[in-house]
C-alpha atoms as a PDB file:
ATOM      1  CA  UNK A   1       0.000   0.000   0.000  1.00  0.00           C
ATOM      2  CA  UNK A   2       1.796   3.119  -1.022  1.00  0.00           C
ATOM      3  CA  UNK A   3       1.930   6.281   1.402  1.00  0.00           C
ATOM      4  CA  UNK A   4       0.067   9.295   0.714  1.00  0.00           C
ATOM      5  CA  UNK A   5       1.558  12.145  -1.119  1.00  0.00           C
ATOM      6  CA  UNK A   6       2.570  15.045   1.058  1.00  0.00           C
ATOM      7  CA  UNK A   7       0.774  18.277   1.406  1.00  0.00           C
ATOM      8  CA  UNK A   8       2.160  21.014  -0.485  1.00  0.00           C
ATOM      9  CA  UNK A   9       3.128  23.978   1.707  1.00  0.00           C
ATOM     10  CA  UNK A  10       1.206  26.811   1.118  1.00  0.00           C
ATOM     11  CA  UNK A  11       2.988  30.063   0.147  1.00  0.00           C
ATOM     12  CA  UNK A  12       1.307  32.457   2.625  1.00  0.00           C
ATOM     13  CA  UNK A  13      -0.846  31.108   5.595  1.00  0.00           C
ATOM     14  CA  UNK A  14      -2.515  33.614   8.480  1.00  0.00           C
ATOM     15  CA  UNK A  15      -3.463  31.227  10.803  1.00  0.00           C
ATOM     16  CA  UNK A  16      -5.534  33.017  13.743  1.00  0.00           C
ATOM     17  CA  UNK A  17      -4.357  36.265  13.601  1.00  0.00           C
ATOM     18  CA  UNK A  18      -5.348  38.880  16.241  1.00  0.00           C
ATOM     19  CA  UNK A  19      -4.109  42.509  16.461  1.00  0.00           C
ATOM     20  CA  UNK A  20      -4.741  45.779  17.264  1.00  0.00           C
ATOM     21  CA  UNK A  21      -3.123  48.967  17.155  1.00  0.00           C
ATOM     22  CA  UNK A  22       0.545  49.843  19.595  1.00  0.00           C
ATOM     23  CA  UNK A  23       0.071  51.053  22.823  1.00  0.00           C
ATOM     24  CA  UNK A  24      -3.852  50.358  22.459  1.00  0.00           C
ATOM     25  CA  UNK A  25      -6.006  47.470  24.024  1.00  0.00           C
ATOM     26  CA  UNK A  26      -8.974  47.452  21.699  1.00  0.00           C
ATOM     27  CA  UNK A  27      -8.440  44.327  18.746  1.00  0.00           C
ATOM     28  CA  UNK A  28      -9.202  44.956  15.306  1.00  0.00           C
ATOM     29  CA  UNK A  29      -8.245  42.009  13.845  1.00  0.00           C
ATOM     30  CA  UNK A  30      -9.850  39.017  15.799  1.00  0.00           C
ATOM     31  CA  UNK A  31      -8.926  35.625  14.668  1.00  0.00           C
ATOM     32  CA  UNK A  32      -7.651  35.956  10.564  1.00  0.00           C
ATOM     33  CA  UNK A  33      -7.681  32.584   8.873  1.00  0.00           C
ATOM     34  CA  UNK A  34      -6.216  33.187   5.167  1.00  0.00           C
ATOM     35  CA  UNK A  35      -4.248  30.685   2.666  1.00  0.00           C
ATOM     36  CA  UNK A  36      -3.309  31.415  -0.866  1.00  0.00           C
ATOM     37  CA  UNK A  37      -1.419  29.085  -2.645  1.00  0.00           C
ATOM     38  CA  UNK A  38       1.453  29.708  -5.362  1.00  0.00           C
ATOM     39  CA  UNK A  39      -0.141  31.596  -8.177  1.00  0.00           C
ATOM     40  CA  UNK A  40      -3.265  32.059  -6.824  1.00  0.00           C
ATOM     41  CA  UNK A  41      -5.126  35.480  -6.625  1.00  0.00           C
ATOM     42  CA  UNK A  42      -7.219  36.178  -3.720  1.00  0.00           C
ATOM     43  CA  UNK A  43      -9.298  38.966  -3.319  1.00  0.00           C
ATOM     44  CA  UNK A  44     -10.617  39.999   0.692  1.00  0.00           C
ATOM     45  CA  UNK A  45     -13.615  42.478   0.664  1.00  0.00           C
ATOM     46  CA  UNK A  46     -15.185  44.407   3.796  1.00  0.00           C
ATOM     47  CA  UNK A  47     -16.877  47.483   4.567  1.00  0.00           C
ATOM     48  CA  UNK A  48     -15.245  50.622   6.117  1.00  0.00           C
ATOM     49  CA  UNK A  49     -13.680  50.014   9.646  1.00  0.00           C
ATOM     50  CA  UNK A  50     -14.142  46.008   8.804  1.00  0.00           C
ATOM     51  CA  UNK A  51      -9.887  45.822   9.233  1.00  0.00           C
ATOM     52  CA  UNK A  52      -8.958  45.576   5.721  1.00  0.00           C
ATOM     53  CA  UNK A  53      -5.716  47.800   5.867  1.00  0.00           C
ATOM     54  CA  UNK A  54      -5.086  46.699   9.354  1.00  0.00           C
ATOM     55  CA  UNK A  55      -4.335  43.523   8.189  1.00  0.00           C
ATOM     56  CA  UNK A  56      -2.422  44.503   5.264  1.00  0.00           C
ATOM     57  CA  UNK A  57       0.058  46.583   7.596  1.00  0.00           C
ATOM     58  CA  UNK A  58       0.264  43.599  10.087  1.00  0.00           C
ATOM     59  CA  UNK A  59       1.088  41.647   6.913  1.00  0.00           C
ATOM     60  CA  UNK A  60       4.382  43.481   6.445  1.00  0.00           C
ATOM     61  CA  UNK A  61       5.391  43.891   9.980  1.00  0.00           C
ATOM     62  CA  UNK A  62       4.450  47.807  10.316  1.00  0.00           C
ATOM     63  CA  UNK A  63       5.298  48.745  13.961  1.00  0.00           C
ATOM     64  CA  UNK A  64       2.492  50.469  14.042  1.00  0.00           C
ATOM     65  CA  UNK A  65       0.450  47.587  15.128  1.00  0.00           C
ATOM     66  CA  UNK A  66       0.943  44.698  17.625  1.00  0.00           C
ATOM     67  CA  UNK A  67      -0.325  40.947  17.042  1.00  0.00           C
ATOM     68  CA  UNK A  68      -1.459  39.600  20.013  1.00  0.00           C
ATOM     69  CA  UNK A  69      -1.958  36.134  19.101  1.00  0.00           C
ATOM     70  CA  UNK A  70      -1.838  34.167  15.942  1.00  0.00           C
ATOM     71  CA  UNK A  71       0.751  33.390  13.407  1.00  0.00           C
ATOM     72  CA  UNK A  72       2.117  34.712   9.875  1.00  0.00           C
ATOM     73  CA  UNK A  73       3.770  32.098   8.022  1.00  0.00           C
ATOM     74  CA  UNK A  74       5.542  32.625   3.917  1.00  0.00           C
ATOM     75  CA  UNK A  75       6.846  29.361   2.287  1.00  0.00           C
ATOM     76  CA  UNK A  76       6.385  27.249   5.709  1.00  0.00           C
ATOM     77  CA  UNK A  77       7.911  29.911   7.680  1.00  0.00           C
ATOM     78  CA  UNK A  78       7.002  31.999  10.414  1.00  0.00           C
ATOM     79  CA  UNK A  79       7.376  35.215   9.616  1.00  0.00           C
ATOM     80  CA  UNK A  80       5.034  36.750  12.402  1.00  0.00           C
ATOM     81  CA  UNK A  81       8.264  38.798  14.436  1.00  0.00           C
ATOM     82  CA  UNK A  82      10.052  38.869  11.033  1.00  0.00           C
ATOM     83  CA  UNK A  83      11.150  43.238  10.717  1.00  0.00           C
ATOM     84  CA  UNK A  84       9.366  44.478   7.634  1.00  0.00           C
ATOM     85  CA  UNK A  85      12.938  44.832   5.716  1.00  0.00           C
ATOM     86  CA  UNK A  86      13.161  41.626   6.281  1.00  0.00           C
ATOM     87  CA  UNK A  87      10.134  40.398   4.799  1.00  0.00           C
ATOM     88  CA  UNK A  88      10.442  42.675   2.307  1.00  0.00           C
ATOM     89  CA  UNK A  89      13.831  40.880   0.888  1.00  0.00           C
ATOM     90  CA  UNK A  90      12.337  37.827   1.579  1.00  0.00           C
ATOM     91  CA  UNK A  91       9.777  38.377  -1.176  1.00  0.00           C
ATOM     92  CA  UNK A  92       6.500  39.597   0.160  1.00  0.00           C
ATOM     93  CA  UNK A  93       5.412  42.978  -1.095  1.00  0.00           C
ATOM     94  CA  UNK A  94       2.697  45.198   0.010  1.00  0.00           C
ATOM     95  CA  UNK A  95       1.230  47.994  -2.880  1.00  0.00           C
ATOM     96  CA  UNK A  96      -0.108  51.065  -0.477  1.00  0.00           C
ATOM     97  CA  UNK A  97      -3.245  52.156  -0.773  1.00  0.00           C
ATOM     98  CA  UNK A  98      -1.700  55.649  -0.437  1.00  0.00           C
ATOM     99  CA  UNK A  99       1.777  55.501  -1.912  1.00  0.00           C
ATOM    100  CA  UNK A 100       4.066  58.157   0.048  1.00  0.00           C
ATOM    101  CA  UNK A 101       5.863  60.957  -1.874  1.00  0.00           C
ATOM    102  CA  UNK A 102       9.651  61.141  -1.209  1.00  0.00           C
ATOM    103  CA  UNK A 103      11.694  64.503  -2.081  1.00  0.00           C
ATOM    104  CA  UNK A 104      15.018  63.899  -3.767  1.00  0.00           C
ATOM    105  CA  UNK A 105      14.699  60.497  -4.342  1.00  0.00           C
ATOM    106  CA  UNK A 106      14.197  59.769  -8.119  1.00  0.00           C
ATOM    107  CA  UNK A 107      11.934  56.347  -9.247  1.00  0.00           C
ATOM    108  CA  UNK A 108      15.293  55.005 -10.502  1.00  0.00           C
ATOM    109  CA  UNK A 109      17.657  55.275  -7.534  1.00  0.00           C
ATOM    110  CA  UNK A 110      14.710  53.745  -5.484  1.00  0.00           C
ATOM    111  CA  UNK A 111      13.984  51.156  -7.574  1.00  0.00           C
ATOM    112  CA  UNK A 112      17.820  50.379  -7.355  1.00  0.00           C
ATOM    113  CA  UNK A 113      17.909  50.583  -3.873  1.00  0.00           C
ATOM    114  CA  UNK A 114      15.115  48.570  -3.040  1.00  0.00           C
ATOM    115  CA  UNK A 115      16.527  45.601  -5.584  1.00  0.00           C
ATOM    116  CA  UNK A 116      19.770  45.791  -4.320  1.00  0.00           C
ATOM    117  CA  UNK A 117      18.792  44.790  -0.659  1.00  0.00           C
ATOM    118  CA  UNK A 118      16.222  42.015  -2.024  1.00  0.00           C
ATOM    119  CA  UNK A 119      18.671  40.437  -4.220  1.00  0.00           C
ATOM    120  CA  UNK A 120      21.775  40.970  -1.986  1.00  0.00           C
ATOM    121  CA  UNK A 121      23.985  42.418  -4.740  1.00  0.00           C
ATOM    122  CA  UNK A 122      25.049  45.877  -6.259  1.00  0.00           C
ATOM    123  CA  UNK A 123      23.052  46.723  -9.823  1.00  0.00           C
ATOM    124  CA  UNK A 124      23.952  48.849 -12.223  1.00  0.00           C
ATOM    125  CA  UNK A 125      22.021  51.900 -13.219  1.00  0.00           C
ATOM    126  CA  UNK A 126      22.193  50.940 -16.888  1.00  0.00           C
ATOM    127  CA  UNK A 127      20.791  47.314 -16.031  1.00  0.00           C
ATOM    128  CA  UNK A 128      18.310  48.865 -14.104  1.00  0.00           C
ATOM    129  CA  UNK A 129      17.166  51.550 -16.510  1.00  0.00           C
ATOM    130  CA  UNK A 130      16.477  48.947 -19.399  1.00  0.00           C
ATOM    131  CA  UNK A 131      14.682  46.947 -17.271  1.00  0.00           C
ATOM    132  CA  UNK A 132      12.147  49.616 -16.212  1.00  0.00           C
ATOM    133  CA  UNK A 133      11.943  50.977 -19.751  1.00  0.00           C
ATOM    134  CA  UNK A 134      10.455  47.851 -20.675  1.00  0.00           C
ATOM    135  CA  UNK A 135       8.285  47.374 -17.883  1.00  0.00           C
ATOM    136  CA  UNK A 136       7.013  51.349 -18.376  1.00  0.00           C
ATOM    137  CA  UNK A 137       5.663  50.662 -22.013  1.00  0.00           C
ATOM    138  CA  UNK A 138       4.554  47.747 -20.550  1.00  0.00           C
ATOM    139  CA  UNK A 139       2.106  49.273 -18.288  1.00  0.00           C
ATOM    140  CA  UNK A 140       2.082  52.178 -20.292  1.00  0.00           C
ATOM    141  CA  UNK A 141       3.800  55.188 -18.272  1.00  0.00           C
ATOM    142  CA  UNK A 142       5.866  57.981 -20.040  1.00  0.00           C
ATOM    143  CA  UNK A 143       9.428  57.331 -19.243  1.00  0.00           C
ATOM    144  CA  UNK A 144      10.343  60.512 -18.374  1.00  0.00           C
ATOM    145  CA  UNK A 145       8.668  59.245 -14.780  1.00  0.00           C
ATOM    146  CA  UNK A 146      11.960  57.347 -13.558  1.00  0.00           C
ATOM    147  CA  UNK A 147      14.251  60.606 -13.400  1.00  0.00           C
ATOM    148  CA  UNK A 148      11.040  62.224 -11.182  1.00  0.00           C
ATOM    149  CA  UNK A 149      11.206  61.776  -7.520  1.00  0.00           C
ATOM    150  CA  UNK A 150       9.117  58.876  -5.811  1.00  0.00           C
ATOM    151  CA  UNK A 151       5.539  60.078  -6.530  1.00  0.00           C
ATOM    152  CA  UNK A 152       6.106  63.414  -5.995  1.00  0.00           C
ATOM    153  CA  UNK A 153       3.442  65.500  -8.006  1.00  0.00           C
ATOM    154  CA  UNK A 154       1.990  62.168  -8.932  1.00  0.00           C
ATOM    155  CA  UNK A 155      -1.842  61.889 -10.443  1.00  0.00           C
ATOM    156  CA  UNK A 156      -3.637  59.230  -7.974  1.00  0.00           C
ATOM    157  CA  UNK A 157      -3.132  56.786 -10.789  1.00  0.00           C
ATOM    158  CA  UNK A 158       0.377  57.655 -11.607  1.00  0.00           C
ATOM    159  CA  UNK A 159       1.344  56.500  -8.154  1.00  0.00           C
ATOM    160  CA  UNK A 160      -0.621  52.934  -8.325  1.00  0.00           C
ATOM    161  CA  UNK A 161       1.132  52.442 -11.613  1.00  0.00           C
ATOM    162  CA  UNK A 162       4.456  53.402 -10.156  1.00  0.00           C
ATOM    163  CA  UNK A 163       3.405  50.867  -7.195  1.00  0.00           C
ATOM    164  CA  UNK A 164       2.835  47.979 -10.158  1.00  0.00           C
ATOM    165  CA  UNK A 165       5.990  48.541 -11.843  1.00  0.00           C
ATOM    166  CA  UNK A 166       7.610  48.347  -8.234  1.00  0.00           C
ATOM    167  CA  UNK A 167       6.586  44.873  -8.175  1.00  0.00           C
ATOM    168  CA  UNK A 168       7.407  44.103 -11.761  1.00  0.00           C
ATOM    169  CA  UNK A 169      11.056  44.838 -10.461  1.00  0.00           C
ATOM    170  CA  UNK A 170      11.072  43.347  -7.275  1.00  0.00           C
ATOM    171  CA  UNK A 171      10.097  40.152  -8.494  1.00  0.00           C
ATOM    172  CA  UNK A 172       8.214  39.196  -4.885  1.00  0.00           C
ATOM    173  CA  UNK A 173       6.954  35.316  -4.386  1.00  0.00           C
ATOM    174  CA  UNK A 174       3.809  37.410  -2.337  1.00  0.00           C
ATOM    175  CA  UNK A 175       2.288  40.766  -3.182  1.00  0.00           C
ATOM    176  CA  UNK A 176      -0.817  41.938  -1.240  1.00  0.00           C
ATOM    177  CA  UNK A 177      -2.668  44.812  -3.254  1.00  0.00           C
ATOM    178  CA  UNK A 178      -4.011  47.601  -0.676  1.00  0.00           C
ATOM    179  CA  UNK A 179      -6.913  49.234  -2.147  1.00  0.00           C
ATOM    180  CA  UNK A 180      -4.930  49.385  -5.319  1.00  0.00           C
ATOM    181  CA  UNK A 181      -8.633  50.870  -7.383  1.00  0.00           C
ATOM    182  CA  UNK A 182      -8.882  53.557  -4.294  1.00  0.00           C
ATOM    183  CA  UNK A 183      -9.586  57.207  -6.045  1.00  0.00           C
ATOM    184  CA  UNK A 184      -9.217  55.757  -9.653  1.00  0.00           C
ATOM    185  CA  UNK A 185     -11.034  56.219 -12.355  1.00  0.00           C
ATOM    186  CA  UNK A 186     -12.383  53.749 -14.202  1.00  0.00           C
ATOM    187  CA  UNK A 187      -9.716  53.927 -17.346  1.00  0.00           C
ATOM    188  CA  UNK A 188      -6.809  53.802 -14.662  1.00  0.00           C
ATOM    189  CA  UNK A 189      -8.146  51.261 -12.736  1.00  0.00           C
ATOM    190  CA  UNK A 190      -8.029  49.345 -16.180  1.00  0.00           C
ATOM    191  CA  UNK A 191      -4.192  50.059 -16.850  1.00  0.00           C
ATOM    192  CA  UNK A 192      -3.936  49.107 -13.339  1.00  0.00           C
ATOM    193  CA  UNK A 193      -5.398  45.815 -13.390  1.00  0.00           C
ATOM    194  CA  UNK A 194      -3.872  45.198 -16.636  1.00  0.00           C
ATOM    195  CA  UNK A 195      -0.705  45.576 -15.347  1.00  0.00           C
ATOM    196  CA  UNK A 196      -0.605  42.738 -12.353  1.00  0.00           C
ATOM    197  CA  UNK A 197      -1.784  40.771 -15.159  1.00  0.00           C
ATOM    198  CA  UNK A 198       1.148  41.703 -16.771  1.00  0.00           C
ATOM    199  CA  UNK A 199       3.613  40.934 -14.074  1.00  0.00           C
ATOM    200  CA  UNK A 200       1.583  37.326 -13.612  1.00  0.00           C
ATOM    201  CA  UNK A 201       2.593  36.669 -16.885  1.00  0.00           C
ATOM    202  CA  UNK A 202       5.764  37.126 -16.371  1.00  0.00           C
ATOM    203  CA  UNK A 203       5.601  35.587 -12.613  1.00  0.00           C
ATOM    204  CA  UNK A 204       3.031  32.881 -13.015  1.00  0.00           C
ATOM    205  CA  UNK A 205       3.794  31.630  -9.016  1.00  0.00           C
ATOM    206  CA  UNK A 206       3.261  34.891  -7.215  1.00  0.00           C
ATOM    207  CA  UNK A 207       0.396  34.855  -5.385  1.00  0.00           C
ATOM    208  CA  UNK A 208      -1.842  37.727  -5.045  1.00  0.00           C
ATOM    209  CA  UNK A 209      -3.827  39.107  -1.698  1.00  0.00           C
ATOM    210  CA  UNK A 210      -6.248  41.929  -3.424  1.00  0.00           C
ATOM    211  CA  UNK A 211      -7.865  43.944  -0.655  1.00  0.00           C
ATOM    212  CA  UNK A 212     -10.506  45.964  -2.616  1.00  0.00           C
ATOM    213  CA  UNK A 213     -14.156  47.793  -1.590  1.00  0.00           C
ATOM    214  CA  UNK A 214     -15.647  47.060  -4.999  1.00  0.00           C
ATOM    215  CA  UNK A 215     -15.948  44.344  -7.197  1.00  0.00           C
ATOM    216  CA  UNK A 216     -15.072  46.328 -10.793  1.00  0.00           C
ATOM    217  CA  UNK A 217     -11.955  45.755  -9.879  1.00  0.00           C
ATOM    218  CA  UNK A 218     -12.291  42.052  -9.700  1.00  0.00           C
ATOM    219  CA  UNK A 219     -13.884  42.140 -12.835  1.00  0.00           C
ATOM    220  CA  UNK A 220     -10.683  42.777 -13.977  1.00  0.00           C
ATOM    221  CA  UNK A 221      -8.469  40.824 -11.849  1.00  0.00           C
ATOM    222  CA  UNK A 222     -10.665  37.426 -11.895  1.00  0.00           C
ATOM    223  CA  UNK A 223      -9.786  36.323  -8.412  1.00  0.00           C
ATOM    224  CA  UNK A 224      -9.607  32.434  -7.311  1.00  0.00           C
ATOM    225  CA  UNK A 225     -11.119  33.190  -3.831  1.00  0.00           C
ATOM    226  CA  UNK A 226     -12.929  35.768  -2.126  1.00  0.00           C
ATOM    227  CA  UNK A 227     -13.232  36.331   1.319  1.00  0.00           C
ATOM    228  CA  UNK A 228     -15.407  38.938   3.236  1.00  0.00           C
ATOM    229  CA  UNK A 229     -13.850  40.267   6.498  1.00  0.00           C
ATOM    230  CA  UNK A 230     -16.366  41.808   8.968  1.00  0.00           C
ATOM    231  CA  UNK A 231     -15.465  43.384  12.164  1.00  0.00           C
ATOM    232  CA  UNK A 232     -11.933  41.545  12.375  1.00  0.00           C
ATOM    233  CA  UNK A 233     -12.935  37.989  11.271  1.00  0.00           C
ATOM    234  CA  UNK A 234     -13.236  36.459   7.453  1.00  0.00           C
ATOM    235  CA  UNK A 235     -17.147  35.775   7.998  1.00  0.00           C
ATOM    236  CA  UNK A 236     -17.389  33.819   4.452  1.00  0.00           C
ATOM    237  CA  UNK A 237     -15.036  32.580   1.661  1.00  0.00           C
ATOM    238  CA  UNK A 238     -15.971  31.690  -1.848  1.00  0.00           C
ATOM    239  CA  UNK A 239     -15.746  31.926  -5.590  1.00  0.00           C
ATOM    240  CA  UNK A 240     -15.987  34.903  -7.708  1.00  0.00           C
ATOM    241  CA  UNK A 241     -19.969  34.545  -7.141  1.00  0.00           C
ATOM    242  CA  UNK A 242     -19.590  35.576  -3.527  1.00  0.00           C
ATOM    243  CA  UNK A 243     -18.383  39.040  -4.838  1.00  0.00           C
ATOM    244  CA  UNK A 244     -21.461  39.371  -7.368  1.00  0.00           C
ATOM    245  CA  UNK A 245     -23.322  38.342  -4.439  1.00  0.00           C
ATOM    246  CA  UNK A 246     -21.977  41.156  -1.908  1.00  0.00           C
ATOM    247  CA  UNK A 247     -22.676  43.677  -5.262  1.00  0.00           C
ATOM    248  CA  UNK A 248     -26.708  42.545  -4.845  1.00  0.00           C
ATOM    249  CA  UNK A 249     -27.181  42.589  -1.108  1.00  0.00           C
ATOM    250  CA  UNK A 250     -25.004  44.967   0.665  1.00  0.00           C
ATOM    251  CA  UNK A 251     -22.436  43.548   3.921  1.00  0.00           C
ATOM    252  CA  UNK A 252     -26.000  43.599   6.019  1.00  0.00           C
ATOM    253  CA  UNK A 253     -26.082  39.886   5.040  1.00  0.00           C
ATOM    254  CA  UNK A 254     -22.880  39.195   6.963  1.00  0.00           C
ATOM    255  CA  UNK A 255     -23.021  41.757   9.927  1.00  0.00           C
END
């Protein structure tokens, strides 16, 4: 009688997650259960004040916020105390739902910075350069955007493209989306969306964590799973459906 074959390890687990703000008593997140397998897109949904960017921020270790119980774990493992550098190098990439401007700091040098400490090596600024040329008529932004510093006089949608080609360059194994469609219209939100696509393609094993209010993005991104996160706890998990669902009736159904 032959043995069974052994579980695959999942790429990003949250395995009862609870956390609330430093310094503060009062949870916000209050038990997270979450896995998303290599190459898998999920998409979390919840009302305003449901903990949607909480958990995104406790995702990449902002100090910000303490977990008080429950466990993070990325490729088996535990990554819960990991320092947000640290996760960040390790693959796992959070797009903000509102990117920060930094004076004197062109798109360029960041980028080079930033893939520098995730791969461990020195790059060139010509390597660098050709590589986000490509990727900027990929997801179709004027060039003249990587000599501009980080976001700085930035159009809303400017700055979400600028957080896509980010992770074109970084290459992460994990990227979790932040209200990525917040304050776009509905042509950027297309260029957008078309551009994760675009760095699927090219990555075909990343696995996506899309936390989103509305479901036009979705339309767009056609999402494995989605889960809807109520007052701190993923209340119901399903298939695209559940999203269509939530688009006829409201949250009232799950409060």
């Amino acid at each position: 009688m032959s043995s069974p074959a052994p579980t695959a390890t999942p790429l990003f687990e949250i395995e009862g997650l609870h956390a609330r703000v430093a310094g503060t008593d009062a949870e916000i997140l209050r038990g997270v259960d979450l896995v998303v397998g290599a190459g898998e897109v999920h998409a979390l949904m919840g009302p305003n004040g449901s903990g949607k960017s909480t958990l995104a921020n406790v995702l990449l270790g902002s100090p910000e916020y303490e977990v008080t119980a429950g466990r993070i774990r990325f490729r088996g493992d535990d990554v819960t105390d990991w320092d947000t550098d640290v996760r960040a190098k390790a693959g796992i990439f959070l797009a903000f739902q509102y990117p920060q401007a930094i004076a004197g700091v062109s798109v360029i040098n960041f980028l080079r910075q930033a893939l520098s400490a995730r791969k461990g090596m020195d790059l060139s600024v010509l390597e660098l350069r050709l590589a986000i040329m490509e990727w900027m008529q990929r997801l179709d932004m004027d060039p003249a955007f990587a000599d501009r510093y980080l976001n700085e006089g930035f159009s809303g949608g400017e700055k979400k493209r600028n957080e896509i080609l980010q992770m074109a360059i970084l290459e992460p194994e994990m990227a979790i989306l932040d209200e990525t469609d917040s304050g776009l219209d509905i042509d950027a939100l297309k260029v957008v969306a078309r551009g994760v696509d675009e760095v699927r393609r090219d990555r075909p094993e990343m696995g996506v964590l899309a936390i989103t209010h509305y479901q036009r993005l979705l339309d767009h991104l056609q999402p494995d799973r989605v889960h809807i996160l109520v007052q701190g706890r993923i209340v119901d998990s399903g298939g695209p459906e559940l999203a269509e669902r939530l688009e006829r009736e409201g949250y009232e159904s799950w409060r």
